[in-house]
PDB file of N, CA and C in Angstrom:
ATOM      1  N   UNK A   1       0.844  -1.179   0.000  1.00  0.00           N
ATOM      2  CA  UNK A   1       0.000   0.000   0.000  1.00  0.00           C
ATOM      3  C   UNK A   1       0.893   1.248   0.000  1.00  0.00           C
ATOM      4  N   UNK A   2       0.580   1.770  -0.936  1.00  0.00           N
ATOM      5  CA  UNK A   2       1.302   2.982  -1.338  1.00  0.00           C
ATOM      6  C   UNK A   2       1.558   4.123  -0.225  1.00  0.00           C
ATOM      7  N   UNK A   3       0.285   4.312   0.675  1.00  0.00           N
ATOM      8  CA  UNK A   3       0.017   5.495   1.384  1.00  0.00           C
ATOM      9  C   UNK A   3       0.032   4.740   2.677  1.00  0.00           C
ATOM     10  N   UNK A   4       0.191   3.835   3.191  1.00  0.00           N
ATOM     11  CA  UNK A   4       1.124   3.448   4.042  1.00  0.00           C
ATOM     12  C   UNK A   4       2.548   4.255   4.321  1.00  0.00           C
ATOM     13  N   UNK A   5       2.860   3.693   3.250  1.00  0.00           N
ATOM     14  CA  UNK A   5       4.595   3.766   2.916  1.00  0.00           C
ATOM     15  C   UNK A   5       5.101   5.498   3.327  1.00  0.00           C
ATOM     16  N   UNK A   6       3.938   6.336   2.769  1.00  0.00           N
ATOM     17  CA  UNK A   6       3.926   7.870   2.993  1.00  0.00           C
ATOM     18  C   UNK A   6       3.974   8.706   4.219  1.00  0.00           C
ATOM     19  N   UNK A   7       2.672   7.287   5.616  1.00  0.00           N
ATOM     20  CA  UNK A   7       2.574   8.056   6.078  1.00  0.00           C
ATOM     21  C   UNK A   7       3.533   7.543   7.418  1.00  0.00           C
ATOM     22  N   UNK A   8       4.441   6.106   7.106  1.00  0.00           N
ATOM     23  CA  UNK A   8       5.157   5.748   7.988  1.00  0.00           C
ATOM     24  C   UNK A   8       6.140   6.986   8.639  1.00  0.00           C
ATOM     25  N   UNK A   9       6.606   7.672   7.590  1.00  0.00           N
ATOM     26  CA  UNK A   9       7.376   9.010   8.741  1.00  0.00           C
ATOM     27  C   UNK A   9       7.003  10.006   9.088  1.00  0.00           C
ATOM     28  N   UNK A  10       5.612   9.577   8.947  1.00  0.00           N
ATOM     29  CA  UNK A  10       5.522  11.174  10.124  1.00  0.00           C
ATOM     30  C   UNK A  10       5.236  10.873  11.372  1.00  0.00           C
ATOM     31  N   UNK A  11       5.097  12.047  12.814  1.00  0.00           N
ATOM     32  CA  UNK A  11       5.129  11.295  13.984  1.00  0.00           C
ATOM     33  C   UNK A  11       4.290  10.594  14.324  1.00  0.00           C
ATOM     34  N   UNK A  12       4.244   9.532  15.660  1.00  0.00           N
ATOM     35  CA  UNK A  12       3.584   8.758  15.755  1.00  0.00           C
ATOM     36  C   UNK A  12       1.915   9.199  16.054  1.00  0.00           C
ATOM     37  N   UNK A  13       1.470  10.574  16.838  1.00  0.00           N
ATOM     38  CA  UNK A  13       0.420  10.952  17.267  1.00  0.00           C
ATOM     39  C   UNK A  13      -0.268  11.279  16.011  1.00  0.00           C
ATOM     40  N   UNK A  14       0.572  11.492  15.077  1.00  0.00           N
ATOM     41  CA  UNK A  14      -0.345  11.902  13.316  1.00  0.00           C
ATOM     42  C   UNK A  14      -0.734  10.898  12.836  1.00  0.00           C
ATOM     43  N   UNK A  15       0.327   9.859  12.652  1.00  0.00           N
ATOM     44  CA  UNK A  15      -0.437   8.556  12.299  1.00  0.00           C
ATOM     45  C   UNK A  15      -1.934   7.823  13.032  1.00  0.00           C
ATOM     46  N   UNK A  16      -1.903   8.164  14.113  1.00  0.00           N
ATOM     47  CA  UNK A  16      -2.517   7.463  15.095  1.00  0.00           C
ATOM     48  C   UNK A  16      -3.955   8.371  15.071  1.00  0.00           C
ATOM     49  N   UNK A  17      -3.406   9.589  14.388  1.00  0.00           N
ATOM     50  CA  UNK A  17      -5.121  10.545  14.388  1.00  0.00           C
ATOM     51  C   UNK A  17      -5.240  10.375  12.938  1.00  0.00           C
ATOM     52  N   UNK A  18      -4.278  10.133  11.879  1.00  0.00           N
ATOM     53  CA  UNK A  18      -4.746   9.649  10.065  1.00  0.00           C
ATOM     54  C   UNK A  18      -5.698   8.242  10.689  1.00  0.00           C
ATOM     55  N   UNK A  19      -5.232   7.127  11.651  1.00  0.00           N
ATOM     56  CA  UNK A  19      -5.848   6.304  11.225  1.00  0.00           C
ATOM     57  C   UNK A  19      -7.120   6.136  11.610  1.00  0.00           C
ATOM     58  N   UNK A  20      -7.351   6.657  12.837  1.00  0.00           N
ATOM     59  CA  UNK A  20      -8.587   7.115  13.274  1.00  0.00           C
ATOM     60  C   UNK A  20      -9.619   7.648  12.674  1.00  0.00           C
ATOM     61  N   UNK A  21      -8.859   8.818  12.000  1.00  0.00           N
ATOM     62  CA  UNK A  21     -10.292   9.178  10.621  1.00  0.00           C
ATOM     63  C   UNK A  21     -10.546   8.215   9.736  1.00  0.00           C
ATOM     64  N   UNK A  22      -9.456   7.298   9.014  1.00  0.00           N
ATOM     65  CA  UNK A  22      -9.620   6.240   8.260  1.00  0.00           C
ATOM     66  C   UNK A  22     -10.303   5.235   8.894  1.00  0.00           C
ATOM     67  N   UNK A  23     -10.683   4.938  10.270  1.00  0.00           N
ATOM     68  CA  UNK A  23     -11.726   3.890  10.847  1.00  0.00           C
ATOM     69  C   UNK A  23     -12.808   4.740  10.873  1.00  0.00           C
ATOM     70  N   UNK A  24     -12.737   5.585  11.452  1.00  0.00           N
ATOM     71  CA  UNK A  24     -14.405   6.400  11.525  1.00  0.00           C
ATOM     72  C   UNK A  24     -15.171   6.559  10.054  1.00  0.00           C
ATOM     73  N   UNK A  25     -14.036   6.830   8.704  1.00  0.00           N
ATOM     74  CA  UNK A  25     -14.983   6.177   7.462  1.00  0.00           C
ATOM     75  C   UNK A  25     -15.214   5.024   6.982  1.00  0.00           C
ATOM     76  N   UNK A  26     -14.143   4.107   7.456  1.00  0.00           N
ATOM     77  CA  UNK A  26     -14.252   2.724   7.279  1.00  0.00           C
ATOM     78  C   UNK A  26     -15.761   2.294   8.203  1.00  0.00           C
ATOM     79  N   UNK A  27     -16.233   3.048   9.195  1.00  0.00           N
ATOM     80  CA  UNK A  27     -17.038   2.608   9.580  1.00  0.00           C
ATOM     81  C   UNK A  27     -18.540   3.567   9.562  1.00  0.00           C
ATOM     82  N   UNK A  28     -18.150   4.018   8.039  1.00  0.00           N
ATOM     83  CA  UNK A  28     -19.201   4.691   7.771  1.00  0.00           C
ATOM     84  C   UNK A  28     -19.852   5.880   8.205  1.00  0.00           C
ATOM     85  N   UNK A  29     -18.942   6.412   9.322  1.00  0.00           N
ATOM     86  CA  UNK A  29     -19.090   8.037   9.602  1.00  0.00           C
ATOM     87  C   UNK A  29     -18.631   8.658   8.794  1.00  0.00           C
ATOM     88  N   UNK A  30     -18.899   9.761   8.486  1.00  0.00           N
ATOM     89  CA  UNK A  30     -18.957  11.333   8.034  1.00  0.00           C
ATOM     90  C   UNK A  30     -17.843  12.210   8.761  1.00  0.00           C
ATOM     91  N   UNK A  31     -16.639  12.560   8.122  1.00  0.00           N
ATOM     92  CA  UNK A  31     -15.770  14.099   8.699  1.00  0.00           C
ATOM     93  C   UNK A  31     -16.331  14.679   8.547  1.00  0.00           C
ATOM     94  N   UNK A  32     -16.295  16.063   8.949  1.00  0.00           N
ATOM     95  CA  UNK A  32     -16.676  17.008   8.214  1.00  0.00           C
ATOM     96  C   UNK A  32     -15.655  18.117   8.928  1.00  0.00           C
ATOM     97  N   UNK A  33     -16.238  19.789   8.440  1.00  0.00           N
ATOM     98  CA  UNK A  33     -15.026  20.587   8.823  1.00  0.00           C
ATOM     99  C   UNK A  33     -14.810  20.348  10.583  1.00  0.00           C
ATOM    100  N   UNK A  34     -13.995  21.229  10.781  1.00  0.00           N
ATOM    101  CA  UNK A  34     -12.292  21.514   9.938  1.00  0.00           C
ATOM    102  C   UNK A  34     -11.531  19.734   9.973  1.00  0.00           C
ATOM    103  N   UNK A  35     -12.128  18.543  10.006  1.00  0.00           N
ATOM    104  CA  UNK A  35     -11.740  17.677   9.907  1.00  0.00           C
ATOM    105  C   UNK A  35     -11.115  16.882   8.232  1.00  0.00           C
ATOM    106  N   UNK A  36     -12.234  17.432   7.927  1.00  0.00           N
ATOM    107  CA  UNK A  36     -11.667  17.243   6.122  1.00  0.00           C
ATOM    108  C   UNK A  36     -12.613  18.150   5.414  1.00  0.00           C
ATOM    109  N   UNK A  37     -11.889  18.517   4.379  1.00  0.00           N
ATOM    110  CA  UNK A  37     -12.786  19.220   3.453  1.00  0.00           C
ATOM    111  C   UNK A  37     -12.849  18.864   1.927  1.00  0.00           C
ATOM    112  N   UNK A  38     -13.647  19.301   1.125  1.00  0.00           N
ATOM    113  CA  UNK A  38     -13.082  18.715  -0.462  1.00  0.00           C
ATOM    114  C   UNK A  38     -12.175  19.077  -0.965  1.00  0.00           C
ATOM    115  N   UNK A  39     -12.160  18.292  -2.237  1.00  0.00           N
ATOM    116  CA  UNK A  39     -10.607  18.590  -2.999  1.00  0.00           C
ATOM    117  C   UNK A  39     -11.030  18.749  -4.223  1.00  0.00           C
ATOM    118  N   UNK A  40     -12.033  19.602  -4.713  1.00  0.00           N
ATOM    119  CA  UNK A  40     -12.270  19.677  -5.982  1.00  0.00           C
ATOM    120  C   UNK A  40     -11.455  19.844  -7.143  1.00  0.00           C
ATOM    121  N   UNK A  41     -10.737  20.126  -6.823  1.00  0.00           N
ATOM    122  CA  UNK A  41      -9.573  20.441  -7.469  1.00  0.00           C
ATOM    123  C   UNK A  41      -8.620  19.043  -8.151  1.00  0.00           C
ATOM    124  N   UNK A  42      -9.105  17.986  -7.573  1.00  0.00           N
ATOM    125  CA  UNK A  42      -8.375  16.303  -7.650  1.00  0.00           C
ATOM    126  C   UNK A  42      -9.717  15.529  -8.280  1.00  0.00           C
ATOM    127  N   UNK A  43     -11.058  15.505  -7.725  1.00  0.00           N
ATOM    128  CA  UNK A  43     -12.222  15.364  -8.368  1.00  0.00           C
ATOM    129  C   UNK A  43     -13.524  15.025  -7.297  1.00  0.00           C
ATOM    130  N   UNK A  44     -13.885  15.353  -7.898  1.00  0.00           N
ATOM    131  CA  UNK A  44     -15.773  15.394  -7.046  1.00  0.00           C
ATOM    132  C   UNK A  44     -15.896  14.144  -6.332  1.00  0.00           C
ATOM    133  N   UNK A  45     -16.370  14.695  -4.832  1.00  0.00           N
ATOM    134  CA  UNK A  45     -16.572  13.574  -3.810  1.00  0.00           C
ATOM    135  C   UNK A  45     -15.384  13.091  -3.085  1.00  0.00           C
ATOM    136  N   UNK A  46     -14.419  14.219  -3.739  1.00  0.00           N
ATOM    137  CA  UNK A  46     -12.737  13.690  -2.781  1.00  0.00           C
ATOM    138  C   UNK A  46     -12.574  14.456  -2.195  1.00  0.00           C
ATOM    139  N   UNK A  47     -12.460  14.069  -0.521  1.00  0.00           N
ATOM    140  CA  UNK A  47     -11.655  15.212   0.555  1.00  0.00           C
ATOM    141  C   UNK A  47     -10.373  14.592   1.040  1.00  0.00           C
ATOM    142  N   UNK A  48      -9.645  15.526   1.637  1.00  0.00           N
ATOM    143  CA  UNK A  48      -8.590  15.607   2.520  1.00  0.00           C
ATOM    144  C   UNK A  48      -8.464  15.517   3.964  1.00  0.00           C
ATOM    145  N   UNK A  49      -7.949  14.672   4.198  1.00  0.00           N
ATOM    146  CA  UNK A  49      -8.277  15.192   6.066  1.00  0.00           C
ATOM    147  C   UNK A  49      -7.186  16.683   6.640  1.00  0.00           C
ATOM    148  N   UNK A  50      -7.446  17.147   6.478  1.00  0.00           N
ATOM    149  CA  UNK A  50      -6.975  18.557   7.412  1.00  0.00           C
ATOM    150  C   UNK A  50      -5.962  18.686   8.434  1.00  0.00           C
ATOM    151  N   UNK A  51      -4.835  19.731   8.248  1.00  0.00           N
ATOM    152  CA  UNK A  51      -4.178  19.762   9.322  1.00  0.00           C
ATOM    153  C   UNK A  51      -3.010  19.899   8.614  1.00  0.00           C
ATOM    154  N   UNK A  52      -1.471  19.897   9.321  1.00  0.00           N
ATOM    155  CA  UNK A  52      -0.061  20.366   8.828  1.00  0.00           C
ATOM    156  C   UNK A  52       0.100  18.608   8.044  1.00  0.00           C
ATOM    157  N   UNK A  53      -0.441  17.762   8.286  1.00  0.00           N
ATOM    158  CA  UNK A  53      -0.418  16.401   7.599  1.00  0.00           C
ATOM    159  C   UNK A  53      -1.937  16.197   7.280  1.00  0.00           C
ATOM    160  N   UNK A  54      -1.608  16.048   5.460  1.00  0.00           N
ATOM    161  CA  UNK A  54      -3.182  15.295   4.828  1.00  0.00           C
ATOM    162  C   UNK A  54      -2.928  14.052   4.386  1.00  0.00           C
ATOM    163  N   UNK A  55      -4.458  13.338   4.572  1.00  0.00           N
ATOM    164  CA  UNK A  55      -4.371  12.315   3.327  1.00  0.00           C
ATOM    165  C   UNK A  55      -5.639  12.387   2.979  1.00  0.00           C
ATOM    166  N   UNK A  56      -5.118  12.588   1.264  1.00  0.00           N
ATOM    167  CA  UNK A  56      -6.439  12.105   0.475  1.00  0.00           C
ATOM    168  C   UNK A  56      -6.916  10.814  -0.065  1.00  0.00           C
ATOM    169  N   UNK A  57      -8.278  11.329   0.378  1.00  0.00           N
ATOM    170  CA  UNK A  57      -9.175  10.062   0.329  1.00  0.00           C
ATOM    171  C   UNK A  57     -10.268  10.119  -0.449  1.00  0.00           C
ATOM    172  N   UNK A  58     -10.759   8.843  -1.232  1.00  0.00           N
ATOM    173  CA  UNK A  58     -11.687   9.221  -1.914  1.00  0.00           C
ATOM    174  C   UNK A  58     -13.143   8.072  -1.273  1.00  0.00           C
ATOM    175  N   UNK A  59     -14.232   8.276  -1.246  1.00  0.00           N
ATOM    176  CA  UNK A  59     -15.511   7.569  -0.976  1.00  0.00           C
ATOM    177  C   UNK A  59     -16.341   6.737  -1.865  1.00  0.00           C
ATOM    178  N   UNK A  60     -15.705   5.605  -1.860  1.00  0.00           N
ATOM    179  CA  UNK A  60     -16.652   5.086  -3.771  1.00  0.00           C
ATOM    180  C   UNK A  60     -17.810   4.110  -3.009  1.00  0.00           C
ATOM    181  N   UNK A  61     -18.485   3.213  -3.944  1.00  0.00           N
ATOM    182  CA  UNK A  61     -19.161   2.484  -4.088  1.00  0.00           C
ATOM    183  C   UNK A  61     -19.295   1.509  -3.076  1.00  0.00           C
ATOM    184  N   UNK A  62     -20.626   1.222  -2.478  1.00  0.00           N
ATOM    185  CA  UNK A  62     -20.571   0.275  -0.909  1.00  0.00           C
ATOM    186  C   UNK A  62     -19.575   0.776   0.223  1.00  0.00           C
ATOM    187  N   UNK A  63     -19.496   2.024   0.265  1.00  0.00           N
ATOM    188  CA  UNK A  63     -18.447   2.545   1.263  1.00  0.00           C
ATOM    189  C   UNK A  63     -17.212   2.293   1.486  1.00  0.00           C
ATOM    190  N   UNK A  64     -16.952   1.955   0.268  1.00  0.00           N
ATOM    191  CA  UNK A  64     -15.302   1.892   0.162  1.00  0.00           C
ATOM    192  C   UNK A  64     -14.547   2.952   0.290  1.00  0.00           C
ATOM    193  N   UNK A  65     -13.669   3.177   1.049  1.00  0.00           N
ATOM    194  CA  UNK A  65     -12.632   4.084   1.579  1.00  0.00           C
ATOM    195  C   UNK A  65     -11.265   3.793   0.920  1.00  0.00           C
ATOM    196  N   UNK A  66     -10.738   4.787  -0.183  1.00  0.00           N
ATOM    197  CA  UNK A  66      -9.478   3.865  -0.871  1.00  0.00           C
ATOM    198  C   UNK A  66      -9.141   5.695  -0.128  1.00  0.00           C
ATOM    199  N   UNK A  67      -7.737   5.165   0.645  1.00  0.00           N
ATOM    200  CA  UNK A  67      -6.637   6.308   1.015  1.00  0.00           C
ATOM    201  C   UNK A  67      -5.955   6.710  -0.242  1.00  0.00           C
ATOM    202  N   UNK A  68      -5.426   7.408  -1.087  1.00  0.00           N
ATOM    203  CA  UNK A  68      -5.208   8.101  -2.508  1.00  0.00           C
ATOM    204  C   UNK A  68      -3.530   9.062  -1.849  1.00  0.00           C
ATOM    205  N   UNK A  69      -3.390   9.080  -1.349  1.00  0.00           N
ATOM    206  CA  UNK A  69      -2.053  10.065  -1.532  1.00  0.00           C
ATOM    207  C   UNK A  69      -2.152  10.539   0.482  1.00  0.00           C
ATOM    208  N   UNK A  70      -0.945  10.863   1.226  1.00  0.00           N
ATOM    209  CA  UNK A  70      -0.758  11.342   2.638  1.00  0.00           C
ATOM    210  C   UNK A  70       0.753  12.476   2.054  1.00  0.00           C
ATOM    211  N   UNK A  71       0.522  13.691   2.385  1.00  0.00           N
ATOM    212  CA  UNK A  71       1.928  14.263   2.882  1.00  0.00           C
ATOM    213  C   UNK A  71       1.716  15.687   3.525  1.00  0.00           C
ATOM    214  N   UNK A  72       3.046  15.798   4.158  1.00  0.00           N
ATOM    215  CA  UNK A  72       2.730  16.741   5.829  1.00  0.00           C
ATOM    216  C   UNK A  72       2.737  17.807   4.071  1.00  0.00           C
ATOM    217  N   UNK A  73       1.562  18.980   4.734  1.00  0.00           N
ATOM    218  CA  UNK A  73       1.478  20.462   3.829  1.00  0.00           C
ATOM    219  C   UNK A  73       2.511  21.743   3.975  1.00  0.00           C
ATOM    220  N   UNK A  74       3.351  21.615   3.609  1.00  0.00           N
ATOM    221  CA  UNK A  74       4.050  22.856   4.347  1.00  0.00           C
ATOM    222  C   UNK A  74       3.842  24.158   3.490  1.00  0.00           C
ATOM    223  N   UNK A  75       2.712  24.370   2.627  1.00  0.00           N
ATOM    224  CA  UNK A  75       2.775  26.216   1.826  1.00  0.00           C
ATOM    225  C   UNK A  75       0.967  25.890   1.888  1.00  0.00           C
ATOM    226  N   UNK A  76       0.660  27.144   1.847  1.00  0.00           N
ATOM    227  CA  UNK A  76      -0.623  28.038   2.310  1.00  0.00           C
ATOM    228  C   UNK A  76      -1.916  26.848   1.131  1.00  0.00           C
ATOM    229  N   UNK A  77      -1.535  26.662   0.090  1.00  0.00           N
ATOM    230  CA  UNK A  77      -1.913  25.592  -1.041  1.00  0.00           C
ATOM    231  C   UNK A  77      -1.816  24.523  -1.172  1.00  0.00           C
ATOM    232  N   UNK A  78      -2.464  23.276  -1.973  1.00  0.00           N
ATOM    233  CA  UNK A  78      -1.505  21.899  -1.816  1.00  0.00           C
ATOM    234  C   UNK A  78      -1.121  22.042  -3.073  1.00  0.00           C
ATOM    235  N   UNK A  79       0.419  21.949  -2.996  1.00  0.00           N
ATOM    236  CA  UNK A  79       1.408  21.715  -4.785  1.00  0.00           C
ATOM    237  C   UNK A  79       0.708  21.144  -5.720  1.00  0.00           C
ATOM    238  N   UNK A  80       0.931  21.054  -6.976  1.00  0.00           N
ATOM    239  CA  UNK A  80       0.144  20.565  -8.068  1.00  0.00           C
ATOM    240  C   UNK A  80       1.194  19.173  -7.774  1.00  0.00           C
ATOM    241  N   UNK A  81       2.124  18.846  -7.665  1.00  0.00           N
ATOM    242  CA  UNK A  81       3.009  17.816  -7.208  1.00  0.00           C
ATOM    243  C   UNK A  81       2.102  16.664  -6.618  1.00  0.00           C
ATOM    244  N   UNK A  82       1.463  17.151  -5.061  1.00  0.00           N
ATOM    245  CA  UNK A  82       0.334  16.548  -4.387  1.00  0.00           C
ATOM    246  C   UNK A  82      -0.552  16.344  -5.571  1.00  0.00           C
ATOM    247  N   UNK A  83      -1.112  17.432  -6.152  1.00  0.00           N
ATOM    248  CA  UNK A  83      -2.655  16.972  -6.796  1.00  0.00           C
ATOM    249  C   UNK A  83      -2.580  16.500  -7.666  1.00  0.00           C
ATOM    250  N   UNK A  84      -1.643  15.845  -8.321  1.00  0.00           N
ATOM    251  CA  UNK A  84      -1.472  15.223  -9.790  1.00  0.00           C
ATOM    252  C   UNK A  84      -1.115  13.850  -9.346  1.00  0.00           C
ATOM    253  N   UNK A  85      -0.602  14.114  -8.261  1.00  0.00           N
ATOM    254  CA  UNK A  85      -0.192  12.405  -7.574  1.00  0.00           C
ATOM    255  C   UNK A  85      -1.710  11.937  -7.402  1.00  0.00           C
ATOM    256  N   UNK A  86      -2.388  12.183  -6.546  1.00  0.00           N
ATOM    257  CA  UNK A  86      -3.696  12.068  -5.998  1.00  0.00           C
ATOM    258  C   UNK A  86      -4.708  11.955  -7.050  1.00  0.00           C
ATOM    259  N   UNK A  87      -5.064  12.883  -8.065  1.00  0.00           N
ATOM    260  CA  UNK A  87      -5.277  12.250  -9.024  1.00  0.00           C
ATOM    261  C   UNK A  87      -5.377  11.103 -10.411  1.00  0.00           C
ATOM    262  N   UNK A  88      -4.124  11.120 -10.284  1.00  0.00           N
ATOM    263  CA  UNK A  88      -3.331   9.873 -10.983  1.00  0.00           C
ATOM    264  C   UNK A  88      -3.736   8.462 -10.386  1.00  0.00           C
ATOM    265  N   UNK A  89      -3.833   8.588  -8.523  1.00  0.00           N
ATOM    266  CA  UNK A  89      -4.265   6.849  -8.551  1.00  0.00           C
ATOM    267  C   UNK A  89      -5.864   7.263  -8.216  1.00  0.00           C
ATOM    268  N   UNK A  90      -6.636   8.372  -8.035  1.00  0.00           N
ATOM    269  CA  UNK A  90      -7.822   8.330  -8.003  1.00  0.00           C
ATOM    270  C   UNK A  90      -8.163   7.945  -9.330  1.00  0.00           C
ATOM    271  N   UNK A  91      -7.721   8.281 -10.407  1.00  0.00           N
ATOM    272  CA  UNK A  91      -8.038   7.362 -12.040  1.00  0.00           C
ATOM    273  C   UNK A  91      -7.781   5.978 -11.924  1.00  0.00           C
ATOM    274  N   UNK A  92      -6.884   5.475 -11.198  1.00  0.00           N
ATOM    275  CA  UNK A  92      -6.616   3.953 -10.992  1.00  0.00           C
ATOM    276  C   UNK A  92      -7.495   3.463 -10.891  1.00  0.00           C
ATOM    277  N   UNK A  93      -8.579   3.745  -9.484  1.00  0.00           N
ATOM    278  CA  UNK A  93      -9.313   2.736  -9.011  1.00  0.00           C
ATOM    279  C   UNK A  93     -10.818   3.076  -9.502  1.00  0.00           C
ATOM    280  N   UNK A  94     -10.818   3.783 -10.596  1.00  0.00           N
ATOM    281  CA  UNK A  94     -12.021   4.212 -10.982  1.00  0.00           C
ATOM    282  C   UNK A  94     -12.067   3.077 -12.116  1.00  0.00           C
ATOM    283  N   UNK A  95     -13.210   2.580 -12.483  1.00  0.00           N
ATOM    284  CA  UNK A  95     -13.490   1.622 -13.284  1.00  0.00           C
ATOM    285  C   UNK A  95     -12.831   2.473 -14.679  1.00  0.00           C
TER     286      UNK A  95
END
């Protein structure tokens, strides 16, 4: 898993609050602000979870939760770097 691999270095209390949001949709709750917001910008129905570390995530079909891209944000924007990555495997898992 790709976004594993991403979010192994950052500290341990970030991981431990990424994975937490990733169970609370795995189990079919709802973020919402300032917890994640959209990413229209990557494509419709994709948010980010929020904070100096994101990961994007996208919400498909039977509540599948596919994690799409994690990296700490360091400028006021997310790089087109981020959003072209994130996009790129959000086309993956799209039929």
């Amino acid at each position: 898993m790709r976004v594993a691999r991403e979010i192994e270095p950052f500290p341990e209390d970030i991981r431990s609050d990424l994975a937490d949001a990733l169970a609370r949709l795995d189990a079919s709750l709802h973020l919402s602000m300032p917890l994640s917001r959209p990413m229209p910008d990557i494509g419709v129905g994709l948010k980010a979870r929020s904070g100096a570390y994101r990961i994007v995530y996208a919400l498909v079909a039977q509540g599948t939760v596919h994690a799409l891209h994690a990296f700490k944000k360091t400028t006021q924007s997310t790089s087109a770097r981020n959003l072209v990555l994130a996009w790129k495997r959000l086309k993956e898992i799209q039929p």
